[in-house]
Structure formats: C-alpha cells, structure tokens
PDB file of N, CA and C in Angstrom:
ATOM      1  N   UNK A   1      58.075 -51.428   8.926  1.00  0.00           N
ATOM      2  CA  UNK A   1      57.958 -51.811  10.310  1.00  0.00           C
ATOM      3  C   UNK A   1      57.614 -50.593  11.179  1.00  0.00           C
ATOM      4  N   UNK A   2      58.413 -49.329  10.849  1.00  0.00           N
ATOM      5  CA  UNK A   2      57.987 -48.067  11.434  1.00  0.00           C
ATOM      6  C   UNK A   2      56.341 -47.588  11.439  1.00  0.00           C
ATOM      7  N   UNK A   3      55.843 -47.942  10.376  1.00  0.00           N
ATOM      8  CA  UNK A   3      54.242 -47.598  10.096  1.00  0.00           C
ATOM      9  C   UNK A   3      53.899 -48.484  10.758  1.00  0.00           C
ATOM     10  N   UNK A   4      53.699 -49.670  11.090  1.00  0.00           N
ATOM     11  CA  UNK A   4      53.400 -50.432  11.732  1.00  0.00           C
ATOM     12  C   UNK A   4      52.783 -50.059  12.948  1.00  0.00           C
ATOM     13  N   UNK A   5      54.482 -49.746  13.665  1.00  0.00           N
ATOM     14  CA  UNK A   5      54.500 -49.505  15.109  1.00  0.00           C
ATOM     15  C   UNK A   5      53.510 -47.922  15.570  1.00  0.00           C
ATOM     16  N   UNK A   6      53.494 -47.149  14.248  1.00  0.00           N
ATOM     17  CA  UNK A   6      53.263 -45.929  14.650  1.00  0.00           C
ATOM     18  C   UNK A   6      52.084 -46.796  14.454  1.00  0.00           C
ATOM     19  N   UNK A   7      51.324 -47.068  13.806  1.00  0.00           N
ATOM     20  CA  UNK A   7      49.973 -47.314  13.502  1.00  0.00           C
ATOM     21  C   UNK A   7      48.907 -47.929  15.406  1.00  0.00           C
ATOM     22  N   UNK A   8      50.175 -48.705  15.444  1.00  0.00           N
ATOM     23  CA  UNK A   8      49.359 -49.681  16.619  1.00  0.00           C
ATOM     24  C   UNK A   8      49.935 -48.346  18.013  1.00  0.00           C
ATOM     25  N   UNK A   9      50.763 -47.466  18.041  1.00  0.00           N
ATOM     26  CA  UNK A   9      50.860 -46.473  19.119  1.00  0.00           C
ATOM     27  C   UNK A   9      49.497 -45.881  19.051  1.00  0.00           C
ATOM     28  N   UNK A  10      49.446 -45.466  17.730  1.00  0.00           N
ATOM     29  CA  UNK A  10      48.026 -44.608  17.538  1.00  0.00           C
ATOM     30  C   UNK A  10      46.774 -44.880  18.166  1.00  0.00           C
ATOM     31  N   UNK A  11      46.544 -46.208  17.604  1.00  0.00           N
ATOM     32  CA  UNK A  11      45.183 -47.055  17.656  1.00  0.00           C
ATOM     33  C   UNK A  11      45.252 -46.917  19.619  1.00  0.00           C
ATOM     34  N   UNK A  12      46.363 -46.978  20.619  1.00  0.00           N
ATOM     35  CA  UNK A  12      46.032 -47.025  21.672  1.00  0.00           C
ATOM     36  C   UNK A  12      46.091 -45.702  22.407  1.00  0.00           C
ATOM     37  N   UNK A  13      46.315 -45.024  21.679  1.00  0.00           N
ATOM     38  CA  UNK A  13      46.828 -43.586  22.106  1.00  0.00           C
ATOM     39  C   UNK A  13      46.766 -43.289  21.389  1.00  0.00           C
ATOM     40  N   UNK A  14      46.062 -41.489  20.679  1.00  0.00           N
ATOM     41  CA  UNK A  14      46.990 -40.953  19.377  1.00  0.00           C
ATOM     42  C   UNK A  14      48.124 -40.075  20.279  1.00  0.00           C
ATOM     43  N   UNK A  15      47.716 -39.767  21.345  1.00  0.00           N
ATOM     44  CA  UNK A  15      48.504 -38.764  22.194  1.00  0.00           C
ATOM     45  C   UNK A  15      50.086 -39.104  21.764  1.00  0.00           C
ATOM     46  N   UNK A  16      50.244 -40.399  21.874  1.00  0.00           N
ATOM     47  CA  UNK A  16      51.438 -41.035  21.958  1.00  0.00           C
ATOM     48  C   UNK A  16      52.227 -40.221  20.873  1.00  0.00           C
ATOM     49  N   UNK A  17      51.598 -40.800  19.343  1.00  0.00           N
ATOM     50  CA  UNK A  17      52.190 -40.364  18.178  1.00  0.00           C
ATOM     51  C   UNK A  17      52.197 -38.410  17.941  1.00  0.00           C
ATOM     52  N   UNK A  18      52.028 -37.757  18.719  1.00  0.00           N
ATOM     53  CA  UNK A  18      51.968 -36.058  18.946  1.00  0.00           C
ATOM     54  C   UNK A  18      52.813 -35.781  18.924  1.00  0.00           C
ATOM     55  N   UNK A  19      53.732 -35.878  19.719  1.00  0.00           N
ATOM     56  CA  UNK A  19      54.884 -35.849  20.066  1.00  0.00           C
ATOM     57  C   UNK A  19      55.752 -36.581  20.537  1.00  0.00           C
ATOM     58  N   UNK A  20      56.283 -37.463  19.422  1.00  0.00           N
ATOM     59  CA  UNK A  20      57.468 -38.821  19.693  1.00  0.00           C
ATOM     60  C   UNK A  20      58.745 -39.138  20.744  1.00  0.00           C
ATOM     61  N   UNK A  21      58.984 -37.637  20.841  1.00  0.00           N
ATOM     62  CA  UNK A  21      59.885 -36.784  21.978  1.00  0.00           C
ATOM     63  C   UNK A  21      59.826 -36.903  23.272  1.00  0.00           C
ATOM     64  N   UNK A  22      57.784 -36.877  24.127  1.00  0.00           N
ATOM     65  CA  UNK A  22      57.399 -36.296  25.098  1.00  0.00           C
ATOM     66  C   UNK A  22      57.408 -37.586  25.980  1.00  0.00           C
ATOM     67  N   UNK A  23      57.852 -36.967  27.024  1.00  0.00           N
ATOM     68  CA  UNK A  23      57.895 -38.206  28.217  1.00  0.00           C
ATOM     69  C   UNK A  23      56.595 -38.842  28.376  1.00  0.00           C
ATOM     70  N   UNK A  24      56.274 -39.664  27.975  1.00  0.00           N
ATOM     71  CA  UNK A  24      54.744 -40.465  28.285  1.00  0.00           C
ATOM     72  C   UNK A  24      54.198 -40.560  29.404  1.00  0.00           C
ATOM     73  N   UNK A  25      55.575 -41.417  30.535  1.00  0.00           N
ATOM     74  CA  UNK A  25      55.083 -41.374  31.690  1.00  0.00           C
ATOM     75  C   UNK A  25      55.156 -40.280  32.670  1.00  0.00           C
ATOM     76  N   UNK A  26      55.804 -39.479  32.640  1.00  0.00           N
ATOM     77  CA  UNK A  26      55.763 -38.112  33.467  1.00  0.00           C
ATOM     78  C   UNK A  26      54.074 -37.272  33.336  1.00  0.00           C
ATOM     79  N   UNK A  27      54.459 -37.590  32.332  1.00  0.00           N
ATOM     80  CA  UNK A  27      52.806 -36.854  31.393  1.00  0.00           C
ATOM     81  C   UNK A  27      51.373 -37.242  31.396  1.00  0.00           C
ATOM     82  N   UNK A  28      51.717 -38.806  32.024  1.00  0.00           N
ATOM     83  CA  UNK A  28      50.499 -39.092  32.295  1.00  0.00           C
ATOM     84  C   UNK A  28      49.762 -39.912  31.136  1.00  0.00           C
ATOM     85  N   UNK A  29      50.280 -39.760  30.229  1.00  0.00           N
ATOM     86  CA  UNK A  29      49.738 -40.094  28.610  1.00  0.00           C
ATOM     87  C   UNK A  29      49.717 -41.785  28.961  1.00  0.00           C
ATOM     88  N   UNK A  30      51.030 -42.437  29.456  1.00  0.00           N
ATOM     89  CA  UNK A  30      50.954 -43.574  29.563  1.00  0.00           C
ATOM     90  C   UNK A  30      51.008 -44.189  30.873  1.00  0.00           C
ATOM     91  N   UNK A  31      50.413 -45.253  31.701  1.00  0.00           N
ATOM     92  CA  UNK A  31      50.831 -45.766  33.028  1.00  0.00           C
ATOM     93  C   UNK A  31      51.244 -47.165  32.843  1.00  0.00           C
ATOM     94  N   UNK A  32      50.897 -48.098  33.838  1.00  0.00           N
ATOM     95  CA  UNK A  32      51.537 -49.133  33.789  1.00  0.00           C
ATOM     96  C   UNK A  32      50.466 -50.207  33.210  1.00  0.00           C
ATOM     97  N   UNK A  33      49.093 -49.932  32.828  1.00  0.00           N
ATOM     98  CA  UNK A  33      48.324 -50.741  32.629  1.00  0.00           C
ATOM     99  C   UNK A  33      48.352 -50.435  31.366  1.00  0.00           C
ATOM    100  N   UNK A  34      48.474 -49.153  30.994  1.00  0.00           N
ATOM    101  CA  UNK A  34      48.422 -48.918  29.357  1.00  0.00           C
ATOM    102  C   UNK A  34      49.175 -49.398  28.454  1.00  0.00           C
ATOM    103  N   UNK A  35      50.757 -49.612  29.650  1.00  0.00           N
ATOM    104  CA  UNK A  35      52.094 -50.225  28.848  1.00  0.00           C
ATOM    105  C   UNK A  35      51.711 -51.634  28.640  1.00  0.00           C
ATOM    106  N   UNK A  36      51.272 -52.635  29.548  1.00  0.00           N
ATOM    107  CA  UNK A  36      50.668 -54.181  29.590  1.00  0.00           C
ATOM    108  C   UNK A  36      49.578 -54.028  28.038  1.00  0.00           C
ATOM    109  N   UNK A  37      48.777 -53.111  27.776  1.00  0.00           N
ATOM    110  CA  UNK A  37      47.433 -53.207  26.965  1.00  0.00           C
ATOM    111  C   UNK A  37      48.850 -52.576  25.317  1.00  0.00           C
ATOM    112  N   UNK A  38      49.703 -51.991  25.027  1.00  0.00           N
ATOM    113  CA  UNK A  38      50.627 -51.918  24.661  1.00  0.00           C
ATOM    114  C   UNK A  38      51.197 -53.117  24.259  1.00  0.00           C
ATOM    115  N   UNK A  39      52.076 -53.327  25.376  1.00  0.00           N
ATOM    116  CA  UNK A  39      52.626 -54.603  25.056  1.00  0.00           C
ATOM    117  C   UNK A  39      52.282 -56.120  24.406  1.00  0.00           C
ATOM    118  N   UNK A  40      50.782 -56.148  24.684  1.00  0.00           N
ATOM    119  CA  UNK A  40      49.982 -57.426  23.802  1.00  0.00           C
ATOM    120  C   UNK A  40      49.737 -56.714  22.820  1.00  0.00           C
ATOM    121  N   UNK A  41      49.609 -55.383  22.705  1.00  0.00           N
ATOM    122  CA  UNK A  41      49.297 -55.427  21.069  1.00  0.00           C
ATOM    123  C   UNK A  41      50.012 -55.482  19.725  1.00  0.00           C
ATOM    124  N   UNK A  42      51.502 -55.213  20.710  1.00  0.00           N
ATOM    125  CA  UNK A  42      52.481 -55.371  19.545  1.00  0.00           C
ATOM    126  C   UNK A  42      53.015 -56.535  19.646  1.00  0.00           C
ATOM    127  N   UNK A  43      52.795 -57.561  21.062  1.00  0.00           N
ATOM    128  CA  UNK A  43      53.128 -58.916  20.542  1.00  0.00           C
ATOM    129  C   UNK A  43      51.544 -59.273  19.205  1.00  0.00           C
ATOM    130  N   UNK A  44      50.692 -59.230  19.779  1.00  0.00           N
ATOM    131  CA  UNK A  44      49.955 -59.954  18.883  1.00  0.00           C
ATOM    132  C   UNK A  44      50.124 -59.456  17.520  1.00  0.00           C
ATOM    133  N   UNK A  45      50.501 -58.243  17.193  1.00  0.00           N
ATOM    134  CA  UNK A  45      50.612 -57.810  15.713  1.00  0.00           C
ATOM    135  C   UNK A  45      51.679 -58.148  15.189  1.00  0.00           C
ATOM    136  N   UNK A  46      52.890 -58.433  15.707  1.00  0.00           N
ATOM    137  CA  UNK A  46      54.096 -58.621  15.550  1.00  0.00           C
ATOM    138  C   UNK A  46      54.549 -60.180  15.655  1.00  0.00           C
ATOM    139  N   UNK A  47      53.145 -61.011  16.281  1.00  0.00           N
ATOM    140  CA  UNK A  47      53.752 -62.400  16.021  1.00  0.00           C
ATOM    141  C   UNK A  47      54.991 -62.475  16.888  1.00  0.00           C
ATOM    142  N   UNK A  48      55.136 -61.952  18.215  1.00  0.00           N
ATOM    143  CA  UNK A  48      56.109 -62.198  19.250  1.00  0.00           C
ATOM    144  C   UNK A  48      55.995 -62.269  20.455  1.00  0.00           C
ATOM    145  N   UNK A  49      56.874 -62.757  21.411  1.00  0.00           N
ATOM    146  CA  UNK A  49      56.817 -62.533  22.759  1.00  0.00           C
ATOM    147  C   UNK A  49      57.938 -61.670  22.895  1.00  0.00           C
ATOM    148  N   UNK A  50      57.278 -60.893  24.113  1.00  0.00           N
ATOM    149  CA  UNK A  50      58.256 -59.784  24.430  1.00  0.00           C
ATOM    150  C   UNK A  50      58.593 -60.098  26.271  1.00  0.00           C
ATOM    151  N   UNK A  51      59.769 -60.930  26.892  1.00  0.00           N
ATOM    152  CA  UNK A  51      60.128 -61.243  27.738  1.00  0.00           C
ATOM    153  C   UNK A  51      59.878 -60.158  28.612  1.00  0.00           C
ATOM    154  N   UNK A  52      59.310 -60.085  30.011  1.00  0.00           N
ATOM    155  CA  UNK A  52      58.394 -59.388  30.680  1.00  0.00           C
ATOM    156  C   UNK A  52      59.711 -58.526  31.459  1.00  0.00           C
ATOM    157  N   UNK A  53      61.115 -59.306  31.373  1.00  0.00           N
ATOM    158  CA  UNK A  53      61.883 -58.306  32.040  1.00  0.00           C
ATOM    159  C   UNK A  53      62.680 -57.121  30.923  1.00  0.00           C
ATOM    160  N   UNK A  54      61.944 -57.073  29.680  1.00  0.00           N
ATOM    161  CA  UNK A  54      62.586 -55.849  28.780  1.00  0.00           C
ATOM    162  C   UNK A  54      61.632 -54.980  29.040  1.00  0.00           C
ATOM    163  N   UNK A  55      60.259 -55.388  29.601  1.00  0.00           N
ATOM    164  CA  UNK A  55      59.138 -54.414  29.307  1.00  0.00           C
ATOM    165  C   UNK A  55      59.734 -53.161  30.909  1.00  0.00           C
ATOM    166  N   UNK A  56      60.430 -52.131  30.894  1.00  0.00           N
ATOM    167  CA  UNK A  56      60.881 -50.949  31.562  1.00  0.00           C
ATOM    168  C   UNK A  56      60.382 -49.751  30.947  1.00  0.00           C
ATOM    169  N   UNK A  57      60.090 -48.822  32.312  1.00  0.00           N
ATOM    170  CA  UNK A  57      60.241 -47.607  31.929  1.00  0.00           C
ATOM    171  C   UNK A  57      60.555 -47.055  30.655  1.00  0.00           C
ATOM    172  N   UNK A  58      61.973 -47.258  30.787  1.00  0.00           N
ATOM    173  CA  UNK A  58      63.195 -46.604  29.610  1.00  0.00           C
ATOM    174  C   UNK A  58      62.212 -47.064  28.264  1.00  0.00           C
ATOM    175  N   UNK A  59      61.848 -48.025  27.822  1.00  0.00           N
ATOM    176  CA  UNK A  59      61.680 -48.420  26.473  1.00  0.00           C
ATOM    177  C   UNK A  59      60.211 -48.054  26.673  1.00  0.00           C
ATOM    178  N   UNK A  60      59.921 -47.813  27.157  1.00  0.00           N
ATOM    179  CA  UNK A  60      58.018 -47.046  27.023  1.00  0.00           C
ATOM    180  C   UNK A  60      58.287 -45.525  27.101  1.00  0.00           C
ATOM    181  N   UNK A  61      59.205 -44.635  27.282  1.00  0.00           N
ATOM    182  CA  UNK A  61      59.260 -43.793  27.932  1.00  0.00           C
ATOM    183  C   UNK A  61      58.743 -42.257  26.654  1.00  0.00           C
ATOM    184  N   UNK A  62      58.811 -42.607  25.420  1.00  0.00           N
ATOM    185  CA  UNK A  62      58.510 -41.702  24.639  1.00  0.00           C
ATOM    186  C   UNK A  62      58.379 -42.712  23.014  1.00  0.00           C
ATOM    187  N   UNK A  63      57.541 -41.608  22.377  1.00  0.00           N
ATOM    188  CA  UNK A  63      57.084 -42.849  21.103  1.00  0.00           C
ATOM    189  C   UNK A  63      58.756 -43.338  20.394  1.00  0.00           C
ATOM    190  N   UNK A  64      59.750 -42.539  20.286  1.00  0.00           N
ATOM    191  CA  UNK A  64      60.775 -43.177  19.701  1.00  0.00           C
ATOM    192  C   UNK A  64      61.494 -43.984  20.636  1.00  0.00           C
ATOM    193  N   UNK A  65      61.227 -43.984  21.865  1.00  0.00           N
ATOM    194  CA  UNK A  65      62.073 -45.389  22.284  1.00  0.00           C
ATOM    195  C   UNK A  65      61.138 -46.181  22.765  1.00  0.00           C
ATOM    196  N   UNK A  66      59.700 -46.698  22.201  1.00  0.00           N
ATOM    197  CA  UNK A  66      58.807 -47.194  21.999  1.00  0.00           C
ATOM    198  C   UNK A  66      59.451 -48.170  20.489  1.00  0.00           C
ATOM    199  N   UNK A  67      59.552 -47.167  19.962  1.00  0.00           N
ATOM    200  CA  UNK A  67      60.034 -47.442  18.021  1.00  0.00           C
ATOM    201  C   UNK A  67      61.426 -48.545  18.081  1.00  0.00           C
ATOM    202  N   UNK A  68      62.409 -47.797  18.828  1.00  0.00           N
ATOM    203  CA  UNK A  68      63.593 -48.418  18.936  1.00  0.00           C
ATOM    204  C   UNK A  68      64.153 -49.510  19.540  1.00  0.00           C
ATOM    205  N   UNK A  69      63.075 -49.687  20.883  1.00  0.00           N
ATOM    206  CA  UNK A  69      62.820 -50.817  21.511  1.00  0.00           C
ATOM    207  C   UNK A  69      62.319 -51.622  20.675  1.00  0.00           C
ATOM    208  N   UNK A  70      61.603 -51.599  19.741  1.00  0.00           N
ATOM    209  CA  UNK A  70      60.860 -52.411  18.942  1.00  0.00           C
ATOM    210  C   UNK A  70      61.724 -52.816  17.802  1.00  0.00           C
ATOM    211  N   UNK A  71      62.438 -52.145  17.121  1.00  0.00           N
ATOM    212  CA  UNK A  71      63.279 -52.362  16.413  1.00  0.00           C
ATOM    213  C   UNK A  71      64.740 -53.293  16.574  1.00  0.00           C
ATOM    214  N   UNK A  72      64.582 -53.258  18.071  1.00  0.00           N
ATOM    215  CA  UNK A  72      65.782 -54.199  18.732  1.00  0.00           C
ATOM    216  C   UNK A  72      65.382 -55.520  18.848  1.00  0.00           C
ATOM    217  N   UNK A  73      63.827 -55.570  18.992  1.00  0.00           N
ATOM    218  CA  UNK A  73      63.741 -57.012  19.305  1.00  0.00           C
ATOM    219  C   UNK A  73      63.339 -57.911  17.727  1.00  0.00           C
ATOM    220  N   UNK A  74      62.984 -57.054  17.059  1.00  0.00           N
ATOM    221  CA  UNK A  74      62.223 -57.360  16.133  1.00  0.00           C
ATOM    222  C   UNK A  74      63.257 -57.863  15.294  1.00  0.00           C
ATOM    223  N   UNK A  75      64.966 -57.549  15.092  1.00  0.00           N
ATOM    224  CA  UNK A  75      66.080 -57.472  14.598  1.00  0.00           C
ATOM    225  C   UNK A  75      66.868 -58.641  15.191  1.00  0.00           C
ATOM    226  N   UNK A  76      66.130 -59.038  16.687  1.00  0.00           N
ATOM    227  CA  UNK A  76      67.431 -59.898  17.326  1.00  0.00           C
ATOM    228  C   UNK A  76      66.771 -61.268  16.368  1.00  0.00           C
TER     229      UNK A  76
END
C-alpha cells in the first residue's frame, strides 16, 4: 500500500517524494488545487471516497502524513 501511495505522490509531484519530512505547503511544493488533483487520484486508484471534511492542511502537510492519512482511511 506504501508503494502505491509513494508511486501516485510521485506521478504528481516527484518533489513530494524528496523529502517525506518537508512542509509541502509552506514550500510551495503543494497548494490547494494540487491537494484536490491529489485527492482524485488516490480516490480513483484506491477505489474510495475520501469525505471532503478529512481533506486538511494537517494530512497534506508532508509526504508521511500524506502516507498516514492514507493509511487511516484505507484501514477504517
């Protein structure tokens, strides 16, 4: 599931997968349209809906809580 997620960060960003650590949005790497173009791609790869009030800051905010967010829903 981890390759996965890294795979589809990549494909929209590689920036993303550089540094898993780095604040995305401070940095510029990610905004709010990138998170929406994001967010359909891991519903559509993932075969889910992702309820529009989890999609925050906090869970976009760097590739591992990108990962972990993903891992929460993917688990519930």
């Amino acid at each position: 599931m981890k390759e996965k997620i890294l795979e589809i960060l990549k494909e929209n960003n590689e920036e993303i997968v550089e540094d898993m650590d780095r604040d995305l949005l401070a940095s510029g790497i990610l905004d709010s349209f990138d998170i929406v173009d994001l967010v359909v791609d891991l519903e559509e790869n993932f075969s889910i809906q992702i309820d529009v009030d989890l999609v925050t800051p906090d869970h976009f905010r760097t590739g591992n809580s990108i990962i972990e967010f993903m891992k929460t829903i993917l688990e519930a």
